[in-house]
PDB file of N, CA and C in Angstrom:
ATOM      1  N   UNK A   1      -8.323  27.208   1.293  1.00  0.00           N
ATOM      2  CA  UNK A   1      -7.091  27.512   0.590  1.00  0.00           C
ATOM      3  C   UNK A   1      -6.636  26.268  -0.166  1.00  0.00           C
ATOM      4  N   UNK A   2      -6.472  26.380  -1.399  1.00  0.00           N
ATOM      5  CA  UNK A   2      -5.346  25.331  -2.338  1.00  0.00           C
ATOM      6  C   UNK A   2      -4.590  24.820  -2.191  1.00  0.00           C
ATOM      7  N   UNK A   3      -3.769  23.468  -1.713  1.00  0.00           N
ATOM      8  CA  UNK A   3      -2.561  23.130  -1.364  1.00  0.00           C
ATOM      9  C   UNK A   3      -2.397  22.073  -2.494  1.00  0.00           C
ATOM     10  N   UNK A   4      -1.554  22.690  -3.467  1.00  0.00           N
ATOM     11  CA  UNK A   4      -1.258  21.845  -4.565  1.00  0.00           C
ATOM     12  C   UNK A   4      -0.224  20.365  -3.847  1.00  0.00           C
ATOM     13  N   UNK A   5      -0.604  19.660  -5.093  1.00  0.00           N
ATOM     14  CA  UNK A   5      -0.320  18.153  -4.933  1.00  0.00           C
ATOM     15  C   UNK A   5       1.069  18.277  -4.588  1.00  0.00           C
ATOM     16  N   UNK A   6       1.828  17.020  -3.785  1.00  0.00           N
ATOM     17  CA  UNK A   6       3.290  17.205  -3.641  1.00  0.00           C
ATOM     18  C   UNK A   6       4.066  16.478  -4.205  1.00  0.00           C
ATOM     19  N   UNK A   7       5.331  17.257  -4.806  1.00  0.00           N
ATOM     20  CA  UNK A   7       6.015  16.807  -5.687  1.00  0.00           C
ATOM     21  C   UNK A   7       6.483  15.507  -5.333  1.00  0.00           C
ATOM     22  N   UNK A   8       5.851  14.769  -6.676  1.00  0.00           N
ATOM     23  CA  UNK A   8       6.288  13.280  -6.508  1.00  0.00           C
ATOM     24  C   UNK A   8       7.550  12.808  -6.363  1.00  0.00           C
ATOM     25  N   UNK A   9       8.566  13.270  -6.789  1.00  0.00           N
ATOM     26  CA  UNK A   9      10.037  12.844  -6.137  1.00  0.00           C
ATOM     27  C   UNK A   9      10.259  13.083  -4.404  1.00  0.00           C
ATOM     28  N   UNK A  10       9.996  14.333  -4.189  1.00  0.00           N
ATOM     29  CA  UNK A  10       9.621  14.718  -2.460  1.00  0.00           C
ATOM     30  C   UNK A  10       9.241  13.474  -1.886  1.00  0.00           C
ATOM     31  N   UNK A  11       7.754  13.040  -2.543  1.00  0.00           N
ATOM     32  CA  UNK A  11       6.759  11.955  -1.637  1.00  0.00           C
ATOM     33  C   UNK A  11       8.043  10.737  -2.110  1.00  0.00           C
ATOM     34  N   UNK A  12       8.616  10.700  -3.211  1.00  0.00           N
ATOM     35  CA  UNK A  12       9.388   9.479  -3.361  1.00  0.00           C
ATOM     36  C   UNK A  12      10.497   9.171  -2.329  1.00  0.00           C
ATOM     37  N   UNK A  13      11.119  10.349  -2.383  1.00  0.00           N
ATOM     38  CA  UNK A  13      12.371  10.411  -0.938  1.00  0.00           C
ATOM     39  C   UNK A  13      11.705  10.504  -0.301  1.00  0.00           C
ATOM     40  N   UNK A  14      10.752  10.559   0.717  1.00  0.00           N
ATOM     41  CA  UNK A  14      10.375  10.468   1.885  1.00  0.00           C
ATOM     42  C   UNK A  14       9.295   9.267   2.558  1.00  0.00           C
ATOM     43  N   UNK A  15       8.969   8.657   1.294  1.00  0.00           N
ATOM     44  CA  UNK A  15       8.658   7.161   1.346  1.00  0.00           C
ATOM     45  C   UNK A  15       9.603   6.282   1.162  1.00  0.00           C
ATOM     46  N   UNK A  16      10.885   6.274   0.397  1.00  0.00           N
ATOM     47  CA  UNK A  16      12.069   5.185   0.651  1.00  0.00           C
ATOM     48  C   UNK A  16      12.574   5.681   2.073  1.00  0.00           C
ATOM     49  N   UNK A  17      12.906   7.038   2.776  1.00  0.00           N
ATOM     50  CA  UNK A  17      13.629   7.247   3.783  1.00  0.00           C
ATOM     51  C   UNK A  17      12.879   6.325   4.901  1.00  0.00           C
ATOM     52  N   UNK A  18      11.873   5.796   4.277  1.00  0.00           N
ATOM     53  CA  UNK A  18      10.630   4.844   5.464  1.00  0.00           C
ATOM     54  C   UNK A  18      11.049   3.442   5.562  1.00  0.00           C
ATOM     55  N   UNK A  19      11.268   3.485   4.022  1.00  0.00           N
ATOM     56  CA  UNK A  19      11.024   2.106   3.739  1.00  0.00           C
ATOM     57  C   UNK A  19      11.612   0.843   3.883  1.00  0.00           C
ATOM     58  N   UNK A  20      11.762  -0.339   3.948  1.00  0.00           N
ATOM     59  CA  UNK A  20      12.691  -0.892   4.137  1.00  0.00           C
ATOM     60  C   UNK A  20      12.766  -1.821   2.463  1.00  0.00           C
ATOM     61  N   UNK A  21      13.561  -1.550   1.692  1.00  0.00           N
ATOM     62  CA  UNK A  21      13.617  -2.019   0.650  1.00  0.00           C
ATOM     63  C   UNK A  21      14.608  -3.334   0.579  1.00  0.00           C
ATOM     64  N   UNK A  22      15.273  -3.894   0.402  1.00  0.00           N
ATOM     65  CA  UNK A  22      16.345  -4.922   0.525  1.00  0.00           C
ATOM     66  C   UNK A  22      17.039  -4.465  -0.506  1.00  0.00           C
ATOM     67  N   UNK A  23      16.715  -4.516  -2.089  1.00  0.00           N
ATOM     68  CA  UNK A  23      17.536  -3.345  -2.809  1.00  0.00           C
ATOM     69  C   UNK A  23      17.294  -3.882  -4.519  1.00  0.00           C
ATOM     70  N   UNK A  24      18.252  -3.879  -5.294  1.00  0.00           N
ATOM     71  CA  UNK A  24      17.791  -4.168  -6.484  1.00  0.00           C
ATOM     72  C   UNK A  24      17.734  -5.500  -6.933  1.00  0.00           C
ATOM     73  N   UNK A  25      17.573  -6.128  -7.438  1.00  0.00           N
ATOM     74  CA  UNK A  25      17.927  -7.720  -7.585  1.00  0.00           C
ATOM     75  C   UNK A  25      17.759  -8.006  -9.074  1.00  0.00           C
ATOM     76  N   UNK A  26      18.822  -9.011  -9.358  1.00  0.00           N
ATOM     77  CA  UNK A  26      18.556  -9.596 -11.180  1.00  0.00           C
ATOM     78  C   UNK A  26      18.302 -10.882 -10.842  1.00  0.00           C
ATOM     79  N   UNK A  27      18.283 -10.946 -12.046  1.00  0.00           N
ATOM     80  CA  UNK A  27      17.175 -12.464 -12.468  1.00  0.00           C
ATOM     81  C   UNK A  27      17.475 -13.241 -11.891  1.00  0.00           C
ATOM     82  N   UNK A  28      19.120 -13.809 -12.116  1.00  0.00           N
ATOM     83  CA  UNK A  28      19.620 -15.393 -11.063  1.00  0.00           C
ATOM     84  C   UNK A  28      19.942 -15.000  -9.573  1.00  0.00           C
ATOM     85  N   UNK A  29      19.687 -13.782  -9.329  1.00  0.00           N
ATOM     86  CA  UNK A  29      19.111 -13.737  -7.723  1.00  0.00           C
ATOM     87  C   UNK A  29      18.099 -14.316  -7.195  1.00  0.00           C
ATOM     88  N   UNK A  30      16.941 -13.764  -8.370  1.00  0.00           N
ATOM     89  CA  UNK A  30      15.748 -14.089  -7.645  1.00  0.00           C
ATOM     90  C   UNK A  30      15.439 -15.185  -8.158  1.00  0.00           C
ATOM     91  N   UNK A  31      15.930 -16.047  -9.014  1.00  0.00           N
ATOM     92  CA  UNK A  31      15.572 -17.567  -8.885  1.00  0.00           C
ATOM     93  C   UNK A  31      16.223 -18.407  -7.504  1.00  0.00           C
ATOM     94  N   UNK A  32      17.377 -17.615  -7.636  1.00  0.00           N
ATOM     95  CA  UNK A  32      18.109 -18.722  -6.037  1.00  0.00           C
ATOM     96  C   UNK A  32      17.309 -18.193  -4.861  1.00  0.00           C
ATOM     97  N   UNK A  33      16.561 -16.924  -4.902  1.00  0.00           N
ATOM     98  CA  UNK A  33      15.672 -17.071  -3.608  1.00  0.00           C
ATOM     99  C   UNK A  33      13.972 -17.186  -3.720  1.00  0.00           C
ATOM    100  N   UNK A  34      13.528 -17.892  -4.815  1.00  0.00           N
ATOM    101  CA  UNK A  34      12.316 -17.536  -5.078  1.00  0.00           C
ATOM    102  C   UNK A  34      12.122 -19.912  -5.323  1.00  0.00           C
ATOM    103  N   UNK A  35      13.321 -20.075  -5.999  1.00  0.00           N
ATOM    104  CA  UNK A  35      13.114 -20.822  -6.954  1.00  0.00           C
ATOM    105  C   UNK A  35      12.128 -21.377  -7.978  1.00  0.00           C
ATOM    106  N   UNK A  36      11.551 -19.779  -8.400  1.00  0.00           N
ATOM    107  CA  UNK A  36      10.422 -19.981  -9.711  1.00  0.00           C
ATOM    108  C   UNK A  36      11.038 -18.701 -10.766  1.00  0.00           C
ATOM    109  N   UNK A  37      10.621 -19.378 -12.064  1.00  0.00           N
ATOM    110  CA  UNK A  37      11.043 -18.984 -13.207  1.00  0.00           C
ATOM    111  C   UNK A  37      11.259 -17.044 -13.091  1.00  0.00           C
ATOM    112  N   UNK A  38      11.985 -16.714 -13.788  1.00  0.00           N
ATOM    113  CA  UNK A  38      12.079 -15.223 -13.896  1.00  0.00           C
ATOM    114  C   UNK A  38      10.972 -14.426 -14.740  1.00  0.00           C
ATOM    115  N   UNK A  39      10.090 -15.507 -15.696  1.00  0.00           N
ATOM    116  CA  UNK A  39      10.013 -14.745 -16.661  1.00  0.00           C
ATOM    117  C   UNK A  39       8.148 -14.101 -15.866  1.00  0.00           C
ATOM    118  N   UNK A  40       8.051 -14.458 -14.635  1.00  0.00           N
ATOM    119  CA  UNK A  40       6.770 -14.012 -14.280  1.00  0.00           C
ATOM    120  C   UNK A  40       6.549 -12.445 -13.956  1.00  0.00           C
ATOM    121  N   UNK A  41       5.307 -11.968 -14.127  1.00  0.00           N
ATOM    122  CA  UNK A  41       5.483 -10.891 -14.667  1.00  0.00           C
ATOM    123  C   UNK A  41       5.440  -9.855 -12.757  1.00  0.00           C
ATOM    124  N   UNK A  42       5.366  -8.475 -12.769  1.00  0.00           N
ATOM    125  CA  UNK A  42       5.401  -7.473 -11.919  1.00  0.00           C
ATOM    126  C   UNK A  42       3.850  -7.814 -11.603  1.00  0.00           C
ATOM    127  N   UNK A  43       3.616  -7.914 -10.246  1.00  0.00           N
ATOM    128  CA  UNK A  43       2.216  -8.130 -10.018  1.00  0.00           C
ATOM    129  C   UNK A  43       1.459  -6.674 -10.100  1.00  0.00           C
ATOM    130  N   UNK A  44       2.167  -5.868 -10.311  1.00  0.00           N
ATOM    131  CA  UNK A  44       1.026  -4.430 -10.837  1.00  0.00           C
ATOM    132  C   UNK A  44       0.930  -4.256 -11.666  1.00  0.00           C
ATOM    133  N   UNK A  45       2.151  -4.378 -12.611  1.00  0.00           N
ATOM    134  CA  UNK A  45       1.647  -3.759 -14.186  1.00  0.00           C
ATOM    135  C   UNK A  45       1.539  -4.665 -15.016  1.00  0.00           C
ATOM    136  N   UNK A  46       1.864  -6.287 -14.753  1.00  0.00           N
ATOM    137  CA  UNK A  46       1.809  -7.384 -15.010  1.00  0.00           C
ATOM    138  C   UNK A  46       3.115  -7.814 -16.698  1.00  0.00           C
ATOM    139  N   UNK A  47       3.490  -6.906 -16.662  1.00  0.00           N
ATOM    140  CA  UNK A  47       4.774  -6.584 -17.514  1.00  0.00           C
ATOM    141  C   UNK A  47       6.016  -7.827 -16.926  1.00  0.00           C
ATOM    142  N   UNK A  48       6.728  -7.700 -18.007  1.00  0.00           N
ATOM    143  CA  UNK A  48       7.572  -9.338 -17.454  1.00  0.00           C
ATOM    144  C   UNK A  48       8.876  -8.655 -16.675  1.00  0.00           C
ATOM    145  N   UNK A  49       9.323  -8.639 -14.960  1.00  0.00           N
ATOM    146  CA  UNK A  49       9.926  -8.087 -14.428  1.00  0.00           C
ATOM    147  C   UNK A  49      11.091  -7.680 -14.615  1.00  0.00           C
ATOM    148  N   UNK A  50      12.108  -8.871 -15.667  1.00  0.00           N
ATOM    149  CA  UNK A  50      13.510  -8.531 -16.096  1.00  0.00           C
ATOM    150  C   UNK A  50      13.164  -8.114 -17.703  1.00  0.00           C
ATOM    151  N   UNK A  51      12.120  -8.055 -18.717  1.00  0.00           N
ATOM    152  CA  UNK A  51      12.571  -7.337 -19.795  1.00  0.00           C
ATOM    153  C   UNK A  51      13.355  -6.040 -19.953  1.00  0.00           C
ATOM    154  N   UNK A  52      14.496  -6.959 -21.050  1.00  0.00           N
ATOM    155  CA  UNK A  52      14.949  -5.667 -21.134  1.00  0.00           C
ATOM    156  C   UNK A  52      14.539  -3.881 -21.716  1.00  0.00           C
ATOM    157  N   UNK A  53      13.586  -4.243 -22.172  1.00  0.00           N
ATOM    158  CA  UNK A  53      12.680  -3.036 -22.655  1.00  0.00           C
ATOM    159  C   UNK A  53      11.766  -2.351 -21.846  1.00  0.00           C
ATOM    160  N   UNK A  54      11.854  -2.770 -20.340  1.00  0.00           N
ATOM    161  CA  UNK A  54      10.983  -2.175 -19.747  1.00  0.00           C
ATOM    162  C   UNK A  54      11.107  -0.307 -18.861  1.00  0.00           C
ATOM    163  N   UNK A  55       9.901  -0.011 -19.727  1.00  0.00           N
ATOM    164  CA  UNK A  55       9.824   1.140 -19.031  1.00  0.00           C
ATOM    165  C   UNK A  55       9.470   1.754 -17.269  1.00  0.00           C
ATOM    166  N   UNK A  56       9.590   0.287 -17.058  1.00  0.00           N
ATOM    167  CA  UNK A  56       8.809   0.526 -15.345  1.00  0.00           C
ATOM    168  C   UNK A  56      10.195   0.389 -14.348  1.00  0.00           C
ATOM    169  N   UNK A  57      11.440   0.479 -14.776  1.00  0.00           N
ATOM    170  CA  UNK A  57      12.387   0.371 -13.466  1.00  0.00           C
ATOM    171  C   UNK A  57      12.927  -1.367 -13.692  1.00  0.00           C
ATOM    172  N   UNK A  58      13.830  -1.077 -12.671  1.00  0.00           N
ATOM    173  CA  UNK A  58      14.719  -2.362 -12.324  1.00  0.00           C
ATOM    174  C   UNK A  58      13.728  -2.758 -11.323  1.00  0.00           C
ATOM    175  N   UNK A  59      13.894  -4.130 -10.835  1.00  0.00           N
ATOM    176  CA  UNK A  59      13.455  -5.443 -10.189  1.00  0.00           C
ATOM    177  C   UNK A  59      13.758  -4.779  -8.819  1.00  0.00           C
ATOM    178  N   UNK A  60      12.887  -4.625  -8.094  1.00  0.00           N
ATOM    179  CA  UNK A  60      13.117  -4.156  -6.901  1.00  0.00           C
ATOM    180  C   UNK A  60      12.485  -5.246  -5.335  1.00  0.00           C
ATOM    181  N   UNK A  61      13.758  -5.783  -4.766  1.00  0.00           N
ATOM    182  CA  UNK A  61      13.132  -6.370  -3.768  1.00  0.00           C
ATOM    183  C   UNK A  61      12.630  -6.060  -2.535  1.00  0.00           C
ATOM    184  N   UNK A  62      11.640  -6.453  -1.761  1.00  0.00           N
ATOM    185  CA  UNK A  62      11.170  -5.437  -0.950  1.00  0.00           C
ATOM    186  C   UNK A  62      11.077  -6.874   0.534  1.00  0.00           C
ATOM    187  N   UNK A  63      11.179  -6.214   1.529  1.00  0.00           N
ATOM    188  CA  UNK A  63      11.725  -6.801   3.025  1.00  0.00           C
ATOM    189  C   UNK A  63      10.243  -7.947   3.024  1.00  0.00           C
ATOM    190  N   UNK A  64       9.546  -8.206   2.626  1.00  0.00           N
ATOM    191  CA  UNK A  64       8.858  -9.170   2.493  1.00  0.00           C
ATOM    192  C   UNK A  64       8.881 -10.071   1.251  1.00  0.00           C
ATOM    193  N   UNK A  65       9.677 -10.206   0.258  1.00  0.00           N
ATOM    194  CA  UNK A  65      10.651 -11.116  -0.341  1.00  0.00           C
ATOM    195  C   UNK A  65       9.810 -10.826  -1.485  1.00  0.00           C
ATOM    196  N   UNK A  66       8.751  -9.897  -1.511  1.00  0.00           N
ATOM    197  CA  UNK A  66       8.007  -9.540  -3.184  1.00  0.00           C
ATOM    198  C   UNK A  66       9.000  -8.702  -3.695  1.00  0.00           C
ATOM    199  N   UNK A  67       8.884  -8.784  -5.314  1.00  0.00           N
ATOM    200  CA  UNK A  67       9.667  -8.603  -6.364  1.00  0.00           C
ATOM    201  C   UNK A  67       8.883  -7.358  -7.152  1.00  0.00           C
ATOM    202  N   UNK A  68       9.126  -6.062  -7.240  1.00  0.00           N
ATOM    203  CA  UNK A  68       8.023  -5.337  -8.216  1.00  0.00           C
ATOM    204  C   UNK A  68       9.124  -4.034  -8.912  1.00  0.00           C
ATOM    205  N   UNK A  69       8.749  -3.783  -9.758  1.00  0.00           N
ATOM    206  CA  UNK A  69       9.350  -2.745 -10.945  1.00  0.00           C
ATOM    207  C   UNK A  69       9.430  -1.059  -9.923  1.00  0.00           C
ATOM    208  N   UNK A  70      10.200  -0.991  -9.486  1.00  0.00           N
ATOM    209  CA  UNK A  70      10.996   0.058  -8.983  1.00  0.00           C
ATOM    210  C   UNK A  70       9.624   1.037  -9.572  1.00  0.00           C
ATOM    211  N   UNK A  71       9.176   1.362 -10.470  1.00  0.00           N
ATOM    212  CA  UNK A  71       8.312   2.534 -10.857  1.00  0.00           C
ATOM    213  C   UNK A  71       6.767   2.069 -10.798  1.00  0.00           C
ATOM    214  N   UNK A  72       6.722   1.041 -10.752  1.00  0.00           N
ATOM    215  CA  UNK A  72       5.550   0.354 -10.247  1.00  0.00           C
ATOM    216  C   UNK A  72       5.077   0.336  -8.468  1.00  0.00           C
ATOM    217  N   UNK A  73       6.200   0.144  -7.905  1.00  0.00           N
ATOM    218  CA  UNK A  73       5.764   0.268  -7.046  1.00  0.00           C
ATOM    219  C   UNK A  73       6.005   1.613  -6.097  1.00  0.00           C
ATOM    220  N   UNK A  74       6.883   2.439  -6.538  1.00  0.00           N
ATOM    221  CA  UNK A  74       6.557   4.197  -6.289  1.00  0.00           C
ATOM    222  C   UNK A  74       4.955   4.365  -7.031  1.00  0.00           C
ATOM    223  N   UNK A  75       4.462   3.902  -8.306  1.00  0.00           N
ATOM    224  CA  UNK A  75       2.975   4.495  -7.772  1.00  0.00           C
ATOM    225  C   UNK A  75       2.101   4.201  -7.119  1.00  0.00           C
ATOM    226  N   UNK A  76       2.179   2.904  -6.646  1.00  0.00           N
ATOM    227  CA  UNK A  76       1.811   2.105  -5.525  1.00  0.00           C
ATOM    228  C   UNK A  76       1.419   2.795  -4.509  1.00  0.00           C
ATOM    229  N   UNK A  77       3.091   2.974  -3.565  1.00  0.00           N
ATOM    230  CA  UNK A  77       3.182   3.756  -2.445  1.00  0.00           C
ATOM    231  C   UNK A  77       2.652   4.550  -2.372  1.00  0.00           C
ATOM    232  N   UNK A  78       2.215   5.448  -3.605  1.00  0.00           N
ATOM    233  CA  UNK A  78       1.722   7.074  -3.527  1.00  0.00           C
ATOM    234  C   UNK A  78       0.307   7.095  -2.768  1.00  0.00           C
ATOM    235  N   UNK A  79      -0.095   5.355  -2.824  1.00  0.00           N
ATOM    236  CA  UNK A  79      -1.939   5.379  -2.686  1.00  0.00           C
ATOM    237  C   UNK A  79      -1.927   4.703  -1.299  1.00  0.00           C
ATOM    238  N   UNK A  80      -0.941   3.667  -1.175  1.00  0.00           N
ATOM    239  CA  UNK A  80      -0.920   1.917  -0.041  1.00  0.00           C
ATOM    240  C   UNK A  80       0.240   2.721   0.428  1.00  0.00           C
ATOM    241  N   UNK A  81       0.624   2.204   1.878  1.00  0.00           N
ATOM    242  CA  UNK A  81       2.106   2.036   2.630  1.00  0.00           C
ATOM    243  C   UNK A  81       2.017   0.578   3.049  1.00  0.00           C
ATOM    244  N   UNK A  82       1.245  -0.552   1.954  1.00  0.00           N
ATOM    245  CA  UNK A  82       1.090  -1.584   2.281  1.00  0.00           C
ATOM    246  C   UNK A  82       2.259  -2.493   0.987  1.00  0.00           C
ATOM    247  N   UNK A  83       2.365  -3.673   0.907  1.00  0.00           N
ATOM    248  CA  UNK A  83       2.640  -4.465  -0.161  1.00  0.00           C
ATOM    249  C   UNK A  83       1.783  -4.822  -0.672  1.00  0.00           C
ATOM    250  N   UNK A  84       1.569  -5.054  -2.121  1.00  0.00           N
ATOM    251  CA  UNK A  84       0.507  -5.343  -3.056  1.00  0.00           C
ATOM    252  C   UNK A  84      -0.108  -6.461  -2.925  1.00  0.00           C
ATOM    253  N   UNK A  85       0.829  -7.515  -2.679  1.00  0.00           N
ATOM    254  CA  UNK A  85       1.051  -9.148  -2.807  1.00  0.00           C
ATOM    255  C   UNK A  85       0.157  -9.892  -1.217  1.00  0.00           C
ATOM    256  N   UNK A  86       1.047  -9.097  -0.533  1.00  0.00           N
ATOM    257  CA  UNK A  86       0.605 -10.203   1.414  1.00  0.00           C
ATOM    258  C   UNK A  86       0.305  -8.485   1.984  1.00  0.00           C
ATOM    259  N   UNK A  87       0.113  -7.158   1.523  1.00  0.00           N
ATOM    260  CA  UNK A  87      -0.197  -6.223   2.431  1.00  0.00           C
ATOM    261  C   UNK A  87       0.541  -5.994   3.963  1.00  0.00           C
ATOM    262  N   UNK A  88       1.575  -6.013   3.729  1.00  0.00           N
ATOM    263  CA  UNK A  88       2.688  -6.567   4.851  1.00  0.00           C
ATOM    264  C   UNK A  88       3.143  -4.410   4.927  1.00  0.00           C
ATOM    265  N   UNK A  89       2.932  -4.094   5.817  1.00  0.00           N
ATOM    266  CA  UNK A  89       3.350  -2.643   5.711  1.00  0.00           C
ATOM    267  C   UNK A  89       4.497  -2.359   5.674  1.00  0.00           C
ATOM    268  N   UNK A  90       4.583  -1.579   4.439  1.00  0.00           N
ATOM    269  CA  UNK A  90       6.093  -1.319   4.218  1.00  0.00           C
ATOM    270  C   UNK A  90       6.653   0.032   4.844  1.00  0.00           C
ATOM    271  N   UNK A  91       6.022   0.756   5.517  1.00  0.00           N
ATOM    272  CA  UNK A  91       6.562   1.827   5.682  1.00  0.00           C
ATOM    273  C   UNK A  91       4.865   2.792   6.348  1.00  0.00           C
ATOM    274  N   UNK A  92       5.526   3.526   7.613  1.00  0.00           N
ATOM    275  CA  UNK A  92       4.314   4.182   8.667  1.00  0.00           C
ATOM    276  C   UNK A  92       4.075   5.566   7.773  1.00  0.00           C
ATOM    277  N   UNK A  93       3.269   5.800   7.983  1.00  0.00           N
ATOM    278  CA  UNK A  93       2.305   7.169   7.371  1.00  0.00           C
ATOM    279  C   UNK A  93       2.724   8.106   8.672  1.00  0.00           C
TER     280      UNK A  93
END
């Protein structure tokens, strides 16, 4: 039998209800906790994390102090329940 794919907002709420995110963060946040430049890019889509033109989401910080594009890393999750960066599990299957 067919069990079509599940709706990606579904898998989205039910992977943040996991997750432990810390929450959104701007630029002179994450220099006072990073203390390296802002302009480095999203380690997935490699896009520069605070442009303002970006189509991938706001700056999203995650409980292991990596920094990734809110829509970058929902497609992430869809594949890993790991972090991209140190593989630090973000959330149980």
């Amino acid at each position: 039998m067919y069990d079509p794919p599940p709706d990606e907002g579904l898998f989205l709420r039910a992977v943040l209800s996991k997750l432990v995110v810390l929450g959104k963060i701007d630029r002179e946040e994450h220099e006072s906790l990073t203390n390296m430049e802002t302009e480095s890019p999203c380690s997935i889509c490699l896009d520069n994390l605070y442009g303002s033109s970006s189509i991938h989401g706001s700056a999203t910080l995650m409980n292991c102090s990596h920094v990734f594009h809110e829509r970058c890393l929902s497609d992430w999750l869809q594949q890993k329940n790991t972090c991209p960066m140190c593989r630090t599990v973000l959330y149980n299957c």
